[in-house]
Protein backbone atom coordinates (compact mmCIF):
# COMPACT_ATOMS: atom_id res chain seq x y z
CA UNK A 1 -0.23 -52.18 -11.19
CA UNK A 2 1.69 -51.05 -7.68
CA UNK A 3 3.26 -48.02 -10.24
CA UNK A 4 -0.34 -47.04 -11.21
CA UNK A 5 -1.67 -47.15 -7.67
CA UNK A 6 1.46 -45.26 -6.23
CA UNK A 7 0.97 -42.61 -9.05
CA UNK A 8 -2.87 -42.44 -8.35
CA UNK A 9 -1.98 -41.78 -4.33
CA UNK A 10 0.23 -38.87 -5.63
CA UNK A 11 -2.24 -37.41 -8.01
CA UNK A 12 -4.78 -37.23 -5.54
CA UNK A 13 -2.69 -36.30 -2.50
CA UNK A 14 -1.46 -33.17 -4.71
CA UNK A 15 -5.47 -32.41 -5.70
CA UNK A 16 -6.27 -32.50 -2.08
CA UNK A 17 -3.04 -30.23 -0.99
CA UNK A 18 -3.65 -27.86 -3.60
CA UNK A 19 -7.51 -27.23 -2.97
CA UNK A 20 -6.32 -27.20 0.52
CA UNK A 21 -4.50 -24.37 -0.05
CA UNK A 22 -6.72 -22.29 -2.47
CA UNK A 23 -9.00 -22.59 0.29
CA UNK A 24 -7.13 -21.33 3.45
CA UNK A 25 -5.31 -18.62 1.11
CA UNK A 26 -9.04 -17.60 -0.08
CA UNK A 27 -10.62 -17.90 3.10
CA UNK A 28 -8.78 -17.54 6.01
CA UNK A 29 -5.64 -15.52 4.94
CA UNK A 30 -6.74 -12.89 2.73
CA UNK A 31 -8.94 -12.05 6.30
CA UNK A 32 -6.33 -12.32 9.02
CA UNK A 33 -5.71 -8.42 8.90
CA UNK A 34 -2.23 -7.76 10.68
CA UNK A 35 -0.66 -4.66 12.14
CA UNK A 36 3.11 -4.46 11.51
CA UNK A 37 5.08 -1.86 13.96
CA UNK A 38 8.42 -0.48 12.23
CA UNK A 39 11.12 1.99 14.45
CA UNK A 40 11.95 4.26 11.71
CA UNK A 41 15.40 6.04 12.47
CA UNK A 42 15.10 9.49 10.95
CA UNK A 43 14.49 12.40 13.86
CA UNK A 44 16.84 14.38 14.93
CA UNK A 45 18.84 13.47 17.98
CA UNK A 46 16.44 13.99 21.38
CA UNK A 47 13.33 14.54 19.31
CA UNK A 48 10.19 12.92 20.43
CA UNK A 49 8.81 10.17 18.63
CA UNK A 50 6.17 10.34 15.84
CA UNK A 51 3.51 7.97 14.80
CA UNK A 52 2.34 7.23 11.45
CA UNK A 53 -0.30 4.82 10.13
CA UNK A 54 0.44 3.71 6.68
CA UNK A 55 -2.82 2.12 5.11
CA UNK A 56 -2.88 1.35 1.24
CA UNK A 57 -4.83 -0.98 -1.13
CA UNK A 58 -7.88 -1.81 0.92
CA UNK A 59 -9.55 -2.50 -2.72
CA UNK A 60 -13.00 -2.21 -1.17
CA UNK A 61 -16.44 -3.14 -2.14
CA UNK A 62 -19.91 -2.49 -0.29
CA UNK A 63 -20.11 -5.50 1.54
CA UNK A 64 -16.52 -5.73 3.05
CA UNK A 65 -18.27 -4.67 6.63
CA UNK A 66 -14.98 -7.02 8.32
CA UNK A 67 -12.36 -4.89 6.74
CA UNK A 68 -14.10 -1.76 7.19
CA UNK A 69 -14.38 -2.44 10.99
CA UNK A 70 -11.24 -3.55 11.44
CA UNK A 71 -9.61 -0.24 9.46
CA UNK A 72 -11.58 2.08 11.74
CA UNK A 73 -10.48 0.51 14.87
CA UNK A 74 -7.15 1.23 14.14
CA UNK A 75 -7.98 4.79 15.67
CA UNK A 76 -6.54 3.01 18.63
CA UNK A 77 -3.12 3.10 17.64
CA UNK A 78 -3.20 7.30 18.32
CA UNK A 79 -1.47 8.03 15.28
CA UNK A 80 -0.18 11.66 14.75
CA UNK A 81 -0.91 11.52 11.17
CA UNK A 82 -2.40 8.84 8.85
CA UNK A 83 -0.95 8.16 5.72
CA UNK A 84 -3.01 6.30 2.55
CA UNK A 85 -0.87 5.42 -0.23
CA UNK A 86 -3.76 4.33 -3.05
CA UNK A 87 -6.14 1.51 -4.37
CA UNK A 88 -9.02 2.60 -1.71
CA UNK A 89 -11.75 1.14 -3.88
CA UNK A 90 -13.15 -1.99 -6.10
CA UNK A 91 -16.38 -1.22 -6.88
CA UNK A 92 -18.22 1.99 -7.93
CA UNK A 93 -20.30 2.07 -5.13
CA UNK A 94 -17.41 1.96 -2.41
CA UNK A 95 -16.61 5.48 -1.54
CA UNK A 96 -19.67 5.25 1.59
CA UNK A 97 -17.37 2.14 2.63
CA UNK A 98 -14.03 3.68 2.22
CA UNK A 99 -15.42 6.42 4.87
CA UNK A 100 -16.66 4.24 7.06
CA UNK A 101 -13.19 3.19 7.02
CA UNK A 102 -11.43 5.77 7.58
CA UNK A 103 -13.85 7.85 9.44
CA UNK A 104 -12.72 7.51 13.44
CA UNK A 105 -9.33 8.67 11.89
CA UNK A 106 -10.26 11.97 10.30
CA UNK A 107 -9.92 13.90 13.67
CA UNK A 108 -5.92 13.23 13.16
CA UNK A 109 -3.96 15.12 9.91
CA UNK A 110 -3.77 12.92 7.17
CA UNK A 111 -2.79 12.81 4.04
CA UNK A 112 -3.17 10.53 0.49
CA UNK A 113 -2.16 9.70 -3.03
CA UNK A 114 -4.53 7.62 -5.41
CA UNK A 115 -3.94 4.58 -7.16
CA UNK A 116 -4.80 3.35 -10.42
CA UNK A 117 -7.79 1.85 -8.86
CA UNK A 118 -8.90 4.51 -7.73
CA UNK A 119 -9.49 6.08 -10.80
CA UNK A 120 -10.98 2.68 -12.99
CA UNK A 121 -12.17 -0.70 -11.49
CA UNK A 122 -10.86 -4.03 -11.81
CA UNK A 123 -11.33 -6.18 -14.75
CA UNK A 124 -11.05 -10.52 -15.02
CA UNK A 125 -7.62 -11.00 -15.47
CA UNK A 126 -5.38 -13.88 -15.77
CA UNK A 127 -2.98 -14.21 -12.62
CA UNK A 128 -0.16 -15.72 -14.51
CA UNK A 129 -0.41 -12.11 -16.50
CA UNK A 130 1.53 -10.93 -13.72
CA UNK A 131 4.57 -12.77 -14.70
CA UNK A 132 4.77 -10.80 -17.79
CA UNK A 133 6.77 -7.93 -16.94
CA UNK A 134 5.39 -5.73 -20.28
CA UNK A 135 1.65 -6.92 -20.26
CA UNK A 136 -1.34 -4.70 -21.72
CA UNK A 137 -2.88 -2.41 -18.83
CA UNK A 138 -6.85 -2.94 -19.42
CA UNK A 139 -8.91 -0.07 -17.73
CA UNK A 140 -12.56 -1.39 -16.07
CA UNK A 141 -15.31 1.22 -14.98
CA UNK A 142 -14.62 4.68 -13.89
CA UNK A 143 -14.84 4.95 -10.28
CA UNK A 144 -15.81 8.21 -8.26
CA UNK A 145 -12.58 8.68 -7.59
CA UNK A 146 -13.49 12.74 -7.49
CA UNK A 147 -15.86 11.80 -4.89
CA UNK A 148 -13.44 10.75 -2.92
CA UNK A 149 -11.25 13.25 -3.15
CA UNK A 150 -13.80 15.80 -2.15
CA UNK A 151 -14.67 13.49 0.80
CA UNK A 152 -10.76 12.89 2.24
CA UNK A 153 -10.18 16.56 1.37
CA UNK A 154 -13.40 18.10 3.02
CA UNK A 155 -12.53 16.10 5.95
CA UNK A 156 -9.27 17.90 6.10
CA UNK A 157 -7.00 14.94 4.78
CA UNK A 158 -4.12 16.49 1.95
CA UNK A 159 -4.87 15.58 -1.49
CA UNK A 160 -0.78 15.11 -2.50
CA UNK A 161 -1.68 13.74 -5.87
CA UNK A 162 1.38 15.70 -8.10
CA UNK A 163 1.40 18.33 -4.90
CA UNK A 164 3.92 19.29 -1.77
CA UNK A 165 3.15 21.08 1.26
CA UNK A 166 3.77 21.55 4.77
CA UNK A 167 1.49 20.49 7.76
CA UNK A 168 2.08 20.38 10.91
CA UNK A 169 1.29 16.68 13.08
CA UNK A 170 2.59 15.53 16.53
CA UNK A 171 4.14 19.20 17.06
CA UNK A 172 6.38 18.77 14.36
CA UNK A 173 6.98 20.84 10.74
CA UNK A 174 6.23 17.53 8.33
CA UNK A 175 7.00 18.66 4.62
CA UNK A 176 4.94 15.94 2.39
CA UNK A 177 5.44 15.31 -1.27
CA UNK A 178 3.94 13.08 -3.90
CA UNK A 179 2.66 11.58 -6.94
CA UNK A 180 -0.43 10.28 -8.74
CA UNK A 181 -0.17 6.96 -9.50
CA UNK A 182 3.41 6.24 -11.59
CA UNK A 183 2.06 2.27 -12.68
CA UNK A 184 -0.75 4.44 -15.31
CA UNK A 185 1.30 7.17 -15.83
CA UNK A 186 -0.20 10.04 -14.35
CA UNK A 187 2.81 11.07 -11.91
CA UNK A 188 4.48 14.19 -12.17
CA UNK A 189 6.92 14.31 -10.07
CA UNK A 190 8.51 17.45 -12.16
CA UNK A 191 6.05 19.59 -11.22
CA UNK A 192 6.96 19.32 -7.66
CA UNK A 193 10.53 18.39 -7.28
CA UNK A 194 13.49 20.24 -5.21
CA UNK A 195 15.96 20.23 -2.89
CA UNK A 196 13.97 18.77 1.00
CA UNK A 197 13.29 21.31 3.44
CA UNK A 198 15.97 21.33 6.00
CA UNK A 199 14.48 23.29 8.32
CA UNK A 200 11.22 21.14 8.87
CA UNK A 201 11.48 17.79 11.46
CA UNK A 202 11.17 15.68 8.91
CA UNK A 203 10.53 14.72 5.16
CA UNK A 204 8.15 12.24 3.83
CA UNK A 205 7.40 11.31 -0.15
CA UNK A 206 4.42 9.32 -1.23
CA UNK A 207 3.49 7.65 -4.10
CA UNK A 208 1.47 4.46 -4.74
CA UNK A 209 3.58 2.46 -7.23
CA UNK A 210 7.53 2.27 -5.96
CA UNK A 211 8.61 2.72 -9.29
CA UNK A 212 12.38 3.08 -9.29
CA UNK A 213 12.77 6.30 -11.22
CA UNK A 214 10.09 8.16 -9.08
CA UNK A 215 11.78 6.94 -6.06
CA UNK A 216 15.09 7.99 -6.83
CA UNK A 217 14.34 11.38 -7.48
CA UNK A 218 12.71 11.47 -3.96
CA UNK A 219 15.58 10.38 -2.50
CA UNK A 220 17.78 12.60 -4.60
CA UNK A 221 15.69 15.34 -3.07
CA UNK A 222 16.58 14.48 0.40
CA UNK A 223 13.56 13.30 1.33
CA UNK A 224 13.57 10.71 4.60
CA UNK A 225 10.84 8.41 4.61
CA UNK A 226 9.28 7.36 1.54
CA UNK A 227 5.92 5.65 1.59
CA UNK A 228 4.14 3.64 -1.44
CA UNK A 229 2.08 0.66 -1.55
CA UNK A 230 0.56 -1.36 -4.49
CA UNK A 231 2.47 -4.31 -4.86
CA UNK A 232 0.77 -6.67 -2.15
CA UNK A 233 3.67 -7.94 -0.76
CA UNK A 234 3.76 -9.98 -3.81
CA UNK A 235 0.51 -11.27 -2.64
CA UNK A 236 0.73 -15.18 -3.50
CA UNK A 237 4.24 -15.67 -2.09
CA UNK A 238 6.41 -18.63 -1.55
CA UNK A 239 7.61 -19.24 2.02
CA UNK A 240 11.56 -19.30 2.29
CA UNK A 241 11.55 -17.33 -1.05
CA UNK A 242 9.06 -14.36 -0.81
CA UNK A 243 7.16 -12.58 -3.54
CA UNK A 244 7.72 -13.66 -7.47
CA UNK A 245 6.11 -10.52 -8.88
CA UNK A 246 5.75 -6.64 -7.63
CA UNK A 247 4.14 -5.77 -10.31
CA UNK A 248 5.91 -3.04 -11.28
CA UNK A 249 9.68 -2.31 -11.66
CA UNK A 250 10.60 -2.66 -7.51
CA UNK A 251 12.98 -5.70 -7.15
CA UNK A 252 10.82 -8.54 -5.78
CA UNK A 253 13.33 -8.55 -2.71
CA UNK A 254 11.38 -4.94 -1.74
CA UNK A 255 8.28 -5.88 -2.17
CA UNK A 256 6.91 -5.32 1.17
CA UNK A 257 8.57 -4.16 4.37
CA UNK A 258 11.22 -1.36 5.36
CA UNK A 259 14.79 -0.77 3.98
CA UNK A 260 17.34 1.54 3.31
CA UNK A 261 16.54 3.29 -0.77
CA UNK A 262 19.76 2.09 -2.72
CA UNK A 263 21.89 4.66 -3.16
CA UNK A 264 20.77 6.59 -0.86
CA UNK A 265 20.02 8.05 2.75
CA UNK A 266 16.08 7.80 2.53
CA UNK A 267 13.93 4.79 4.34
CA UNK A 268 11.26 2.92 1.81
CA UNK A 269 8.76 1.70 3.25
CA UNK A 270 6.20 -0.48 1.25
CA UNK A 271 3.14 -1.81 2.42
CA UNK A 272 1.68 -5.02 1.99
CA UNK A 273 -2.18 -3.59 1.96
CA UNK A 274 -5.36 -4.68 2.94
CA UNK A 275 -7.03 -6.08 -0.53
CA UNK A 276 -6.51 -8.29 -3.23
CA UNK A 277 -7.87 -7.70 -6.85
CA UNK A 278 -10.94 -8.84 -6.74
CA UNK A 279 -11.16 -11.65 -9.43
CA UNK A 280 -8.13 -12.88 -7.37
CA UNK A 281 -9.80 -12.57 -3.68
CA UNK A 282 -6.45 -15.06 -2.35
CA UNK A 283 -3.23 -14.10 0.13
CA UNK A 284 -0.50 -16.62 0.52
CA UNK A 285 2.27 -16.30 2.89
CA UNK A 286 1.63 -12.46 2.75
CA UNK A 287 -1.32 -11.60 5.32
CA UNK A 288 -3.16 -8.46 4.39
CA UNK A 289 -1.56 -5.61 6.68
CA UNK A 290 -1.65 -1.61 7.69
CA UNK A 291 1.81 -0.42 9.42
CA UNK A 292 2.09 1.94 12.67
CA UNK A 293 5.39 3.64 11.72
CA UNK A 294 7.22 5.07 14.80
CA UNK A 295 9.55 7.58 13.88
CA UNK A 296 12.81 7.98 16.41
CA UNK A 297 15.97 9.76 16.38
CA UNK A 298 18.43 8.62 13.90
């Protein structure tokens, strides 16, 4: 009878924990929006700092007015360019809020790279599908993800989607590079690959999905500071052990954060992001986050 009782006390103090926590991770933490600050060492000696915001996976719908607010308040942080690595909306009706977003920032030089949802909305899916390394991709709705780009463009943002250029930000030559989205497929990093610039201030590659082969030919290039997003942080993440998944082939040890490219001389810096999947609307242990990068002499 005292076994029974002791193993009813345990079954219900584990119910109560675990609705406990599905209910701070889907209603408090998936809202505590965080800026992380990074020193990223790759200037040349005596140069003058340069600030980046790094924004990626705000996976918005219509009535996200929080997240929308917070995003555009981030004009604050006087960034000399803004950087959006993908995954800007969840709903086909989001583009107005994706503006609203990013619409006290357009006065600075910016520049993007889609995701796969920016292209097709989310669909139900399993979470424990994530575990499975070689699961089925299943496309939702279209979005109006050319709307978009005629938006971010017209505003004078650079579409970098399988493109490279030069722009000048802060005072400085910035040569950019990057990719459409590598997790569906539709990079071509090809069509735009070569030797970095050395005569510009500094070198920056974007995609959305860090996927391993796309990011060592970046850094093969010579490129300094590459920027992606996409994997959440790992999004539901153990404390003491970090993420379990990435979703795509980054090592779950890289899944959010800033660290030296193996191999290599180039930075990789992967943002958390400011959304969940929809279906999934929880963060655990992994607050959703933008970045102010603050580039310094090496």
């Amino acid at each position: 009878m005292a076994k029974r009782s002791t193993f009813r006390r345990v079954a219900v103090g584990t119910t109560v924990l675990g609705a406990a926590t599905l209910a701070y991770a889907s209603l408090v933490e998936r809202n505590l929006f965080t800026l992380r600050r990074f020193d990223v060492p790759v200037l040349a000696p005596d140069a003058e700092p340069l600030r980046i915001l790094h924004l990626s996976d705000l996976h918005l719908t219509p009535g996200q007015h929080r997240k929308q607010r917070w995003v555009a308040e981030l004009a604050a942080t006087d960034p000399d360019l803004v950087v959006v690595t993908g995954d800007n909306m969840a709903h086909v009706d989001a583009v107005p809020a994706v503006l609203r977003s990013f619409g006290p920032l357009f006065d600075r030089p910016g520049a993007f790279v889609f995701g796969s949802n920016d292209y097709r909305g989310p669909v139900l899916k399993n979470p424990f599908s994530y575990l499975q390394r070689d699961r089925e991709y299943v496309q939702g709705a279209a979005l109006p993800a050319e709307e978009l780009r005629d938006a971010l463009t017209g505003a004078g943002w650079v579409d970098l989607n399988n493109a490279r250029t030069t722009i000048k930000a802060g005072g400085r030559a910035i040569e950019l590079v990057g990719v459409d989205d590598p997790h569906v497929g539709r990079d071509d990093y090809p069509a735009v690959a070569g030797p970095a610039d050395p005569t510009a201030d500094v070198r920056i590659a974007l995609t959305h999905s860090p996927e391993p082969p796309v990011l060592n030919a970046m850094a093969a290039d010579g490129f300094d500071l590459i920027l992606a997003g996409h994997t959440h942080g790992g999004q539901v993440c153990v404390p003491f052990v970090g993420a379990l998944v990435t979703n795509c082939g980054l090592d779950r040890r890289m899944a959010k954060g800033l660290r030296r490219w193996p191999g290599s001389d180039a930075l990789l810096h992967v943002s958390a992001g400011l959304g969940t999947h929809p279906t999934a609307p929880v963060r655990f242990a992994c607050p959703p986050e933008a970045s102010v990068l603050t580039l310094i002499p090496r």
